[in-house]
Protein backbone atom coordinates (compact mmCIF):
# COMPACT_ATOMS: atom_id res chain seq x y z
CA UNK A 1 147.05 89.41 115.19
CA UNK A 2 145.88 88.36 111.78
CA UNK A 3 145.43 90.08 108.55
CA UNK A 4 143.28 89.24 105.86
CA UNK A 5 143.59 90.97 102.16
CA UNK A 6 140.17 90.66 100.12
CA UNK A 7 141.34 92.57 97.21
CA UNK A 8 144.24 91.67 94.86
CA UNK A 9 147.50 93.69 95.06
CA UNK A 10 148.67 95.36 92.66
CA UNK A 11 152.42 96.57 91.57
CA UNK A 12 151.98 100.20 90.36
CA UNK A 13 155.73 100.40 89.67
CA UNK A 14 157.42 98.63 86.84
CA UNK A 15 161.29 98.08 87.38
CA UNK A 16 162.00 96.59 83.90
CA UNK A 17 163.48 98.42 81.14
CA UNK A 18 161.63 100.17 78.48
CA UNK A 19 161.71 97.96 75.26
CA UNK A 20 161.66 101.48 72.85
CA UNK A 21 165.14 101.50 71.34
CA UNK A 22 164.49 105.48 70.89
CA UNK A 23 163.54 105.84 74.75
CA UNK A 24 165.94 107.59 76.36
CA UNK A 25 166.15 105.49 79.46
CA UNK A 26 166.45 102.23 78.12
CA UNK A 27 170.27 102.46 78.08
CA UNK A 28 170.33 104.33 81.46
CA UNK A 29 172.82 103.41 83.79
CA UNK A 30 171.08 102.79 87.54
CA UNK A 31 174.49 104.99 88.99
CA UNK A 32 173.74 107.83 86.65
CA UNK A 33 169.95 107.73 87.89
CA UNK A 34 171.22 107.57 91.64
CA UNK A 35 173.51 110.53 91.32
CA UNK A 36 171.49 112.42 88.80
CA UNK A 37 174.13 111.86 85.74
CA UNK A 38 172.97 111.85 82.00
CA UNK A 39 169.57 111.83 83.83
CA UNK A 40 167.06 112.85 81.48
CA UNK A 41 164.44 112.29 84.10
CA UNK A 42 166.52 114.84 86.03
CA UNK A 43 167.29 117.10 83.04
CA UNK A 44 163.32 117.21 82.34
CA UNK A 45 162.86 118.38 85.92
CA UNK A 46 165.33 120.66 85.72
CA UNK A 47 164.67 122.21 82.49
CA UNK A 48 161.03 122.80 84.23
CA UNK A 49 163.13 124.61 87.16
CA UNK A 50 164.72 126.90 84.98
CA UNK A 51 161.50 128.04 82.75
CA UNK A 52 159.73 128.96 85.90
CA UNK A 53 159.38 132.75 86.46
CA UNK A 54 161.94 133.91 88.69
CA UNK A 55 161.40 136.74 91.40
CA UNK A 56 164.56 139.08 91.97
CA UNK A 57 165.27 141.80 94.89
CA UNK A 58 163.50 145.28 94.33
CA UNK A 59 165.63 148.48 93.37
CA UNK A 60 164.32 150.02 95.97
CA UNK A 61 166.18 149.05 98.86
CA UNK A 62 163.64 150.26 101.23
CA UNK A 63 161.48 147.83 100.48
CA UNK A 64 161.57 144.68 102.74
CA UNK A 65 158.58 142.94 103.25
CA UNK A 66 157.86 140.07 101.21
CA UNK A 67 153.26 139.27 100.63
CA UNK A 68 152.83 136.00 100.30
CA UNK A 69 149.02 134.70 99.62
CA UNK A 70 146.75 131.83 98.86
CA UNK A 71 148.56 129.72 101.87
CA UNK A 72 145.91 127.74 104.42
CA UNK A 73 145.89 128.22 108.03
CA UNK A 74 148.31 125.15 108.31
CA UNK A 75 151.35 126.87 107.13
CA UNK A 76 153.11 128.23 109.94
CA UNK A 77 155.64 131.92 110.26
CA UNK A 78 158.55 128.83 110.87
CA UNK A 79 157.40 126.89 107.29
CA UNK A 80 158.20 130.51 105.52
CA UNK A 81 161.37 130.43 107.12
């Protein structure tokens, strides 16, 4: 079996350090990236996290039945679980 490629490839990812003294991952250590230490690609998605709304129980106790809407017919009883 043979392949043929009539288009160039292309490298969408750059592995080389940013050359902005200021940028905060030019001194980044690849072990703090792997384990998510003085990340601040991590922090940033974090920080997202925590400004999302949150929801909380009801007072009510009573009340147990969670609507949830907008899904498509894909999503499953077992993918809510």
């Amino acid at each position: 079996m043979t392949f043929e490629v009539h288009t160039p490839l292309t490298v969408f990812c750059r592995h080389d350090k940013p050359t902005d003294p200021d940028d905060p991952l030019a001194d980044q250590n690849i072990k703090d990236r792997f384990y998510g230490q003085n990340d601040p690609v991590a922090d940033k998605m974090m920080n997202r996290y925590n400004s999302m709304p949150k929801i909380s129980p009801p007072q009510d106790r009573s009340i147990t039945t969670l609507y949830v809407g907008g899904l498509s017919d894909e999503i499953t009883e077992e993918d809510l679980r």
